[in-house]
C-alpha atoms as a PDB file:
ATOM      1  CA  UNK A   1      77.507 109.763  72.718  1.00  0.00           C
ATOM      2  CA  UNK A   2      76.479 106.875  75.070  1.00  0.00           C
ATOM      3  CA  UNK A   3      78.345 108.550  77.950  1.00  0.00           C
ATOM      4  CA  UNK A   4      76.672 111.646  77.464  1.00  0.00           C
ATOM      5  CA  UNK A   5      73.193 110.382  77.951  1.00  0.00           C
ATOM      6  CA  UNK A   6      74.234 108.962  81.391  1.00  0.00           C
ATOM      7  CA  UNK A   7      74.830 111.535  84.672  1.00  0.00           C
ATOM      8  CA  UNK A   8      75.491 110.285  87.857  1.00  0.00           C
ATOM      9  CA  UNK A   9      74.704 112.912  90.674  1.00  0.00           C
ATOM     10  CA  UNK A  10      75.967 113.222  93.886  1.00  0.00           C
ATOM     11  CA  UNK A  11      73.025 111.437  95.720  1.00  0.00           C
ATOM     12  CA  UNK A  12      73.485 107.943  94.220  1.00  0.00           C
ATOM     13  CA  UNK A  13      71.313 108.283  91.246  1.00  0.00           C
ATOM     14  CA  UNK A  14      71.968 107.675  87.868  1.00  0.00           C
ATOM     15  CA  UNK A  15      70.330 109.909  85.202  1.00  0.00           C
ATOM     16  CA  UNK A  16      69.786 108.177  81.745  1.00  0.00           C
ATOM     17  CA  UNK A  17      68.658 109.380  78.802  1.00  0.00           C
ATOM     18  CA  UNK A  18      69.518 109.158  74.801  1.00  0.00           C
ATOM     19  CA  UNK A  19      72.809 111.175  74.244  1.00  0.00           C
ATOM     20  CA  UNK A  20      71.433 112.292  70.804  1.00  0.00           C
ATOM     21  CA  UNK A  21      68.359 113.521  72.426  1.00  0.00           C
ATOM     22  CA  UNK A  22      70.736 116.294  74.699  1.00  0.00           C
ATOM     23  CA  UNK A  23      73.028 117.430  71.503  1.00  0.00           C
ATOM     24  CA  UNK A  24      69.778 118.190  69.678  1.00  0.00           C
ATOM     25  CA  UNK A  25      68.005 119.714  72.704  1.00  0.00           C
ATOM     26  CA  UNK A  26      71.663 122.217  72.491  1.00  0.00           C
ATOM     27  CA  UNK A  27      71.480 123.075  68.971  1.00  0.00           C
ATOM     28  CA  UNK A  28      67.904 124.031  68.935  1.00  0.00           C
ATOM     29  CA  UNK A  29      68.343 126.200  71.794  1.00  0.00           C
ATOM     30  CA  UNK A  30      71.189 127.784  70.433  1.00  0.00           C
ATOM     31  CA  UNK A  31      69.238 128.066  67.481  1.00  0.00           C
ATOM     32  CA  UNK A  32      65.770 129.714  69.259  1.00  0.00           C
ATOM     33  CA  UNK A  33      68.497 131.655  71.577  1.00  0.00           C
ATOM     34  CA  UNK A  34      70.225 133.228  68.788  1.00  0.00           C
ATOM     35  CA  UNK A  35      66.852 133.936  67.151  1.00  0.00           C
ATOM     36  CA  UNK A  36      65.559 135.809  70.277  1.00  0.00           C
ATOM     37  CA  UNK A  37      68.471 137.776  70.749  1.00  0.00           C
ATOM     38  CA  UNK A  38      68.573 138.985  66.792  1.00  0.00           C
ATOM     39  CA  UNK A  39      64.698 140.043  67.581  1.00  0.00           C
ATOM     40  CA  UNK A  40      65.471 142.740  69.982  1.00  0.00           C
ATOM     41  CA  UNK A  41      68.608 143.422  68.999  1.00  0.00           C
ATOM     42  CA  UNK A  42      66.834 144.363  64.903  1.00  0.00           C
ATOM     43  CA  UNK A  43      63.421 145.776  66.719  1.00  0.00           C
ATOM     44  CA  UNK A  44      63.945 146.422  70.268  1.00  0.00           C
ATOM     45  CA  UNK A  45      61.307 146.077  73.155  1.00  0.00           C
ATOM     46  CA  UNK A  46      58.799 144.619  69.879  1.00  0.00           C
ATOM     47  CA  UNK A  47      60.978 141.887  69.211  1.00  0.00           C
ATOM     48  CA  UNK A  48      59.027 139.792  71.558  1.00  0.00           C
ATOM     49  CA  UNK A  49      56.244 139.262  68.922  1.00  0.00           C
ATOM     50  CA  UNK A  50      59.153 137.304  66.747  1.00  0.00           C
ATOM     51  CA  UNK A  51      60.908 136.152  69.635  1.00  0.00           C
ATOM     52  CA  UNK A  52      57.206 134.066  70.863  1.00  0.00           C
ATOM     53  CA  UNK A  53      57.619 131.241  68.487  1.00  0.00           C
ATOM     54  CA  UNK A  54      61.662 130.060  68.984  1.00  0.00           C
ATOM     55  CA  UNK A  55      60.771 130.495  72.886  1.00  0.00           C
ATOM     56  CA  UNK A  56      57.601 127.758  72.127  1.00  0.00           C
ATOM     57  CA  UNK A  57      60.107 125.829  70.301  1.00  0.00           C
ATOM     58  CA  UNK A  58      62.869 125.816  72.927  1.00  0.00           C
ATOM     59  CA  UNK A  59      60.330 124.617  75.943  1.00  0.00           C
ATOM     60  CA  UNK A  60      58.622 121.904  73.754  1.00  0.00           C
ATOM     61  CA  UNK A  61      62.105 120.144  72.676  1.00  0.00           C
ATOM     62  CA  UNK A  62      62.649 120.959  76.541  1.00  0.00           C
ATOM     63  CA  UNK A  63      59.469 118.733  77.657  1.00  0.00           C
ATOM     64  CA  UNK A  64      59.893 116.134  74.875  1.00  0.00           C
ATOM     65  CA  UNK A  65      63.442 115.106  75.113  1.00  0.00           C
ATOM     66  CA  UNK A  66      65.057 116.847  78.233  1.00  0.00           C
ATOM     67  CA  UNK A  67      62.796 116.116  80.836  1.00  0.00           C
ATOM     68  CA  UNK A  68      62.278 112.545  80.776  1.00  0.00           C
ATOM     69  CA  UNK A  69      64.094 110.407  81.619  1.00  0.00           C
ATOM     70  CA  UNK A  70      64.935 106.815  83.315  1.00  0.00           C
ATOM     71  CA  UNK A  71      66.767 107.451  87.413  1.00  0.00           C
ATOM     72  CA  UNK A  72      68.007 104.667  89.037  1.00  0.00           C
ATOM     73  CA  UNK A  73      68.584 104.464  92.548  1.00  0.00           C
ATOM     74  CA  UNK A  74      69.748 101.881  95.043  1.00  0.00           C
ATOM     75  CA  UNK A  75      66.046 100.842  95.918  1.00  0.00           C
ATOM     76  CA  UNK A  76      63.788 101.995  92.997  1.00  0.00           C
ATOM     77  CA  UNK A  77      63.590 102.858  89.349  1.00  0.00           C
ATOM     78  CA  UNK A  78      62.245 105.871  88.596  1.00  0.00           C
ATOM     79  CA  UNK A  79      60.517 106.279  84.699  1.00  0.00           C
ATOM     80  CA  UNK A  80      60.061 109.800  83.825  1.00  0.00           C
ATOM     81  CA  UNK A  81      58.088 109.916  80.559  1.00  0.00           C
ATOM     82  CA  UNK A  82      56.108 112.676  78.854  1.00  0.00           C
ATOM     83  CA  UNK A  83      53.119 113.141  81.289  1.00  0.00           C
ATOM     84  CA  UNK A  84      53.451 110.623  83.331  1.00  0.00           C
ATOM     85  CA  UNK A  85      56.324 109.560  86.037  1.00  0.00           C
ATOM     86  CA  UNK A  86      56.027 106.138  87.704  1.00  0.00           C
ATOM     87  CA  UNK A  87      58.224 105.200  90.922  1.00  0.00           C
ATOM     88  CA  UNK A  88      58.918 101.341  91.026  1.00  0.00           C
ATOM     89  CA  UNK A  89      60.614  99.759  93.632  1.00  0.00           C
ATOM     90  CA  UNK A  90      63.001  97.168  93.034  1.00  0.00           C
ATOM     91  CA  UNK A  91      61.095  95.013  94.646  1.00  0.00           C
ATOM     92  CA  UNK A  92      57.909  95.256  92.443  1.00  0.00           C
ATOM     93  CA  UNK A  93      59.931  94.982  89.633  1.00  0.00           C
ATOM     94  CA  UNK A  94      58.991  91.694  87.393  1.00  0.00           C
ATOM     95  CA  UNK A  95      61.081  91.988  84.543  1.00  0.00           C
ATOM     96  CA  UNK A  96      63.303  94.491  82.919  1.00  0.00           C
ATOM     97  CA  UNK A  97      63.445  94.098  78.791  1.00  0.00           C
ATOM     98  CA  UNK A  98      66.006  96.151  76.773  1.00  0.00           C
ATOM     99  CA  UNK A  99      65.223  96.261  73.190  1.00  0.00           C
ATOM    100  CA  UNK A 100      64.049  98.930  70.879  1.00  0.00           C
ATOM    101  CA  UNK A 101      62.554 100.428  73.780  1.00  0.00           C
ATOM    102  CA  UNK A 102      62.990  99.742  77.600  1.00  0.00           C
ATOM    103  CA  UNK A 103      60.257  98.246  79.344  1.00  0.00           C
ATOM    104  CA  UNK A 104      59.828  97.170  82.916  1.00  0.00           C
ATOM    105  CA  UNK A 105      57.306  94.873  83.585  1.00  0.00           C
ATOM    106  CA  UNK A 106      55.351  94.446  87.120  1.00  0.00           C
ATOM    107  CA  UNK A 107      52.972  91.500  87.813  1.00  0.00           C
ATOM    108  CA  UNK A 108      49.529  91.546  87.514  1.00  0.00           C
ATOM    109  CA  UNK A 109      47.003  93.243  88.968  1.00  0.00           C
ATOM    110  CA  UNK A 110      44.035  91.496  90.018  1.00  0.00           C
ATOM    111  CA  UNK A 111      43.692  86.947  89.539  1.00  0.00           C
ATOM    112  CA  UNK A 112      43.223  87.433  85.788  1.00  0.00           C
ATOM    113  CA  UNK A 113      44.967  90.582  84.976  1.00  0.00           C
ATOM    114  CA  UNK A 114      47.689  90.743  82.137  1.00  0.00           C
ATOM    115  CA  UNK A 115      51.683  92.331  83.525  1.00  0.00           C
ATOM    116  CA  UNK A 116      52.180  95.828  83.553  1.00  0.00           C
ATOM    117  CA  UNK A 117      54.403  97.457  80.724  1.00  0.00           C
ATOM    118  CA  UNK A 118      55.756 100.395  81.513  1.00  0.00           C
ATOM    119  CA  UNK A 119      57.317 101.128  78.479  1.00  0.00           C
ATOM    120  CA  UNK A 120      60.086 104.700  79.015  1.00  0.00           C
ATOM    121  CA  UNK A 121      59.829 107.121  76.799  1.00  0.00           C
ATOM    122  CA  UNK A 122      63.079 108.522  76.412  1.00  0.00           C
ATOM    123  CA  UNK A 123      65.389 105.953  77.365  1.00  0.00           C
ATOM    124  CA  UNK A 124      68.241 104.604  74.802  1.00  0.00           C
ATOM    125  CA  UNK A 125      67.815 100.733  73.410  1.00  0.00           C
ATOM    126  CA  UNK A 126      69.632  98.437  70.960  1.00  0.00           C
ATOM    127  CA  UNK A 127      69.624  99.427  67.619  1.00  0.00           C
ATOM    128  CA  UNK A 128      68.964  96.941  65.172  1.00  0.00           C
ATOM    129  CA  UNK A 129      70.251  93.981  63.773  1.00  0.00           C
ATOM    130  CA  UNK A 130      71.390  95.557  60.444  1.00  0.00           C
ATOM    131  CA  UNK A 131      71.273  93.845  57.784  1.00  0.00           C
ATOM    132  CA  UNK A 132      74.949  94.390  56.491  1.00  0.00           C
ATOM    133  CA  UNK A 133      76.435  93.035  59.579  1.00  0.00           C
ATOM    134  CA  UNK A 134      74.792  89.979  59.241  1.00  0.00           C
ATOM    135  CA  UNK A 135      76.524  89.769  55.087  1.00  0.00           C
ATOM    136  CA  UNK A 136      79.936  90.921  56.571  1.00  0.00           C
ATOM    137  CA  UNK A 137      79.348  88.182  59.682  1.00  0.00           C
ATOM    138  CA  UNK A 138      78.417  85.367  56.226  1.00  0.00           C
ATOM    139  CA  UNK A 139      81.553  86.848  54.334  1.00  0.00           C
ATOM    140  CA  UNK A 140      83.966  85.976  57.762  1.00  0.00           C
ATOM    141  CA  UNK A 141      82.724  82.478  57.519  1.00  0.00           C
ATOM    142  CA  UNK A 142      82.749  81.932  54.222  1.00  0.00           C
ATOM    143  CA  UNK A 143      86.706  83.679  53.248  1.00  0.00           C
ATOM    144  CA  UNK A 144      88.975  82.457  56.567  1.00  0.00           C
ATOM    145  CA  UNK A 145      86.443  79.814  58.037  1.00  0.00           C
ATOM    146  CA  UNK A 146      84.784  79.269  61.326  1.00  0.00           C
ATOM    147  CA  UNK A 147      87.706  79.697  63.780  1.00  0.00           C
ATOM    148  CA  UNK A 148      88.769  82.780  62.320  1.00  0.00           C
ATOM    149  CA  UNK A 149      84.633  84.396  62.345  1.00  0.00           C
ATOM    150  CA  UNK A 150      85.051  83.193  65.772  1.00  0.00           C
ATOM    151  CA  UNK A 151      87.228  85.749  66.617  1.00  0.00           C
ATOM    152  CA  UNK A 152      86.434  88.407  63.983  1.00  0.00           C
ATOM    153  CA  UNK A 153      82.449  89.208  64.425  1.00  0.00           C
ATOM    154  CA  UNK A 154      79.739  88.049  66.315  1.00  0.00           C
ATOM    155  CA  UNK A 155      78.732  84.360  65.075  1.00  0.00           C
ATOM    156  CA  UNK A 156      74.973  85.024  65.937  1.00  0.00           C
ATOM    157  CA  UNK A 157      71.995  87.223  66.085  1.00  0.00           C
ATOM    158  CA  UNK A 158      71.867  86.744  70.020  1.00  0.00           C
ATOM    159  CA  UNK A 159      74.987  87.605  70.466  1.00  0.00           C
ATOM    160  CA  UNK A 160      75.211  90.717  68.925  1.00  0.00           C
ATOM    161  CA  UNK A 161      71.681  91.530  71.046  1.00  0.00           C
ATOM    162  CA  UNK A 162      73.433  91.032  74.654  1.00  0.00           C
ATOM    163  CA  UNK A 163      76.600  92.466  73.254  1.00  0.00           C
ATOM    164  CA  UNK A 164      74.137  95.887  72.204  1.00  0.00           C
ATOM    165  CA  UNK A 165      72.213  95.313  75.100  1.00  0.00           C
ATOM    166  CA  UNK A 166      75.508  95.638  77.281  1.00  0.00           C
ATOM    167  CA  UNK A 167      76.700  98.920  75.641  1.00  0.00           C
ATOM    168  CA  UNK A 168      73.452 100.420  76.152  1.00  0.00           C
ATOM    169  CA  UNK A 169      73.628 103.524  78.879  1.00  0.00           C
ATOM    170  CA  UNK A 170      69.554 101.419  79.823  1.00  0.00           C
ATOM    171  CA  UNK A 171      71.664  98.156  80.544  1.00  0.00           C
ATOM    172  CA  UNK A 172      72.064 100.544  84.230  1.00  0.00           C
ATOM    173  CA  UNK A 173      68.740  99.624  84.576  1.00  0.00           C
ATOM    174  CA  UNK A 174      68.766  96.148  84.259  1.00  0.00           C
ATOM    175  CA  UNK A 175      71.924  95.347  86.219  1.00  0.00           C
ATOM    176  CA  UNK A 176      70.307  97.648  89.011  1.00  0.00           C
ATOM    177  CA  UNK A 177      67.456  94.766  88.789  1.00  0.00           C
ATOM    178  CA  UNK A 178      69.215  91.921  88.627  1.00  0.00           C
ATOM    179  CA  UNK A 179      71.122  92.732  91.477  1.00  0.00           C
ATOM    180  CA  UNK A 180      68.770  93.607  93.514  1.00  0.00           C
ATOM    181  CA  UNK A 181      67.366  90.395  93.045  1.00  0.00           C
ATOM    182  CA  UNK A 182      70.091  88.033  93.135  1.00  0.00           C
ATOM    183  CA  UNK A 183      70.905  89.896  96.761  1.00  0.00           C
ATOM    184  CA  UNK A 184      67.240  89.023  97.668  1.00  0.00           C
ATOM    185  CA  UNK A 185      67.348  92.780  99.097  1.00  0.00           C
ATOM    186  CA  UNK A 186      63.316  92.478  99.536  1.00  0.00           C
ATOM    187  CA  UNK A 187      61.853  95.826 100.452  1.00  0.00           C
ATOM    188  CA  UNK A 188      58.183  97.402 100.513  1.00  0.00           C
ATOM    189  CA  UNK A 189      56.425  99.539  98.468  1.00  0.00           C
ATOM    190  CA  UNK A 190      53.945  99.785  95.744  1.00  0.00           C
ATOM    191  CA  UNK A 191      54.553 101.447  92.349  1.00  0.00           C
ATOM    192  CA  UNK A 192      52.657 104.898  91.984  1.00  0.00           C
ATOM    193  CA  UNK A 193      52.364 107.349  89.364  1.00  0.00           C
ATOM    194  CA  UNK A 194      52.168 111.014  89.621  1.00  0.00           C
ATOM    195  CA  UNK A 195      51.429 113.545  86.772  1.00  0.00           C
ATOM    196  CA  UNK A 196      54.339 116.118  85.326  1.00  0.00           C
ATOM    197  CA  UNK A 197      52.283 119.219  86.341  1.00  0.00           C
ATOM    198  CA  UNK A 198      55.390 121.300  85.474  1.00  0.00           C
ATOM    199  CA  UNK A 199      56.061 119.956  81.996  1.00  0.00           C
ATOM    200  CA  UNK A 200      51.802 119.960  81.489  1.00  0.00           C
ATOM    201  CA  UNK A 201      51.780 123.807  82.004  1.00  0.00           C
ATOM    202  CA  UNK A 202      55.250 124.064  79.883  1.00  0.00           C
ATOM    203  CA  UNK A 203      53.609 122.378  76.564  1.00  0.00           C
ATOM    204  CA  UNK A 204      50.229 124.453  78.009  1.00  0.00           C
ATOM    205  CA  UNK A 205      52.013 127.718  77.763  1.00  0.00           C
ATOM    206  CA  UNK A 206      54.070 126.991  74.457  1.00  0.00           C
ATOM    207  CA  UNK A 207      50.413 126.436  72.741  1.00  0.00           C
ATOM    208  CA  UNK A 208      48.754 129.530  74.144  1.00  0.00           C
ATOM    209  CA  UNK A 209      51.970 131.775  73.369  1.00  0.00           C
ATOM    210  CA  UNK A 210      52.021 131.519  69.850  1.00  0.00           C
ATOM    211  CA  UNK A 211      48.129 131.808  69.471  1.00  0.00           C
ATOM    212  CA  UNK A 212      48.432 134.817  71.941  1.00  0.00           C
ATOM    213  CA  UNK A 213      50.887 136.776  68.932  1.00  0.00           C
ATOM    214  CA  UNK A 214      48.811 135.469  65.582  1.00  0.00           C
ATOM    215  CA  UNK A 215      45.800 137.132  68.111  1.00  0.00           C
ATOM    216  CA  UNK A 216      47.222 140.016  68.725  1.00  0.00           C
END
C-alpha cells in the first residue's frame, strides 16, 4: 500500500500521495462507472438524468483525493492541496516535519512574523503510537528481560516515531531536504502559490450538475 502511493515519472519527480486514498478513488469509480453504464443501458439516451449524480461523485473523490498531492524534484517541493498549490524551493525550505500530517515550514515573513506552515493535504504520515504496542513493548521487558526487548520491539516511543517516519512514502520529502542542505546546493527562488483553476471548476460543475437534474 505504501508503494502504491509513490510514482516516480520519467522527468525526475516523485509523485506521493496516500496509497489508500488511490484504491478508494478505483472502487468508487468503478462503482459511479458501473452505475452510468446500467442507466443507459435500463433507459437509453434518458439515463443521463440517473447517470448526473455517480458522475458528481466520481469528479469530487477525483479533486479530493486524486489530485493532490506532494512532487518532489531535485530543486523544489511541490504541495498540491485542495485549492491551493505552493512551489517551494529547496532552498526556502526551513524545516520539513513528518507526523500526522506533513508540514514544511519556511521562515518568517516580515521582523516579527511567525514561520510559515504549509501543512499538505493529501500526503501520508505516521500513524500513531498505539496503545497495544506500547503493552506488548512492557510485556518483552517484563517476560525475557531487557536484552532480549532489545532485539524484539522498539524500546521507546521515539524510536518507533523515526522508525514510522522512515517507512513513510512523505519521508521522500524530507530526505530530498536534508540533502539538499547538507550539500549546501543554495539556489534562488521564492515560494509562490497558484490556485487549482481546473479542480475549482471540477467541484464547480459537480455542484451545478446535480441541481441542474432535481431542476429539471
Amino acid at each position: 500500500m505504501r508503494r502504491l502511493g509513490t510514482a516516480r515519472r520519467g522527468d525526475g519527480s516523485t509523485h506521493i500521495r496516500p496509497g489508500g486514498a488511490l484504491v478508494l478513488c478505483m472502487i468508487v469509480w468503478a462503482l459511479c462507472a458501473a452505475t452510468i453504464v446500467e442507466s443507459f443501458w435500463a433507459i437509453g439516451i434518458h439515463g443521463w438524468q440517473f447517470a448526473v449524480l455517480p458522475l458528481a461523485v466520481g469528479a469530487v473523490v477525483w479533486a479530493l483525493l486524486w489530485a493532490p498531492r506532494v512532487v518532489v524534484r531535485p530543486g523544489s517541493v511541490e504541495v498540491r492541496n485542495v485549492l491551493i498549490t505552493h512551489d517551494l524551493p529547496m532552498a526556502a525550505i526551513e524545516d520539513v516535519r513528518l507526523g500526522a500530517m506533513l508540514r514544511v515550514i519556511l521562515p518568517p515573513r516580515g521582523s516579527n512574523g511567525r514561520p510559515v506552515v504549509i501543512t499538505a493535504w493529501n500526503a501520508p504520515g505516521v500513524g500513531k503510537d498505539r496503545p497495544r504496542d506500547r503493552l506488548a513493548s512492557s510485556s518483552v521487558h517484563s517476560r525475557y528481560g531487557q536484552d532480549h526487548a532489545q532485539h524484539t520491539a522498539p524500546s521507546t516511543w521515539s524510536e518507533r516515531l523515526v522508525r514510522d517516519q522512515r517507512a513513510s512514502p512523505s519521508h521522500a520529502v524530507v530526505q530530498a531536504w536534508e540533502q539538499h542542505r547538507s550539500a549546501d546546493a543554495g539556489g534562488v527562488g521564492e515560494p509562490s502559490r497558484r490556485l487549482n483553476s481546473v479542480v475549482l471548476i471540477v467541484l464547480v460543475i459537480s455542484v451545478l450538475l446535480p441541481a441542474a437534474r432535481i431542476l429539471a
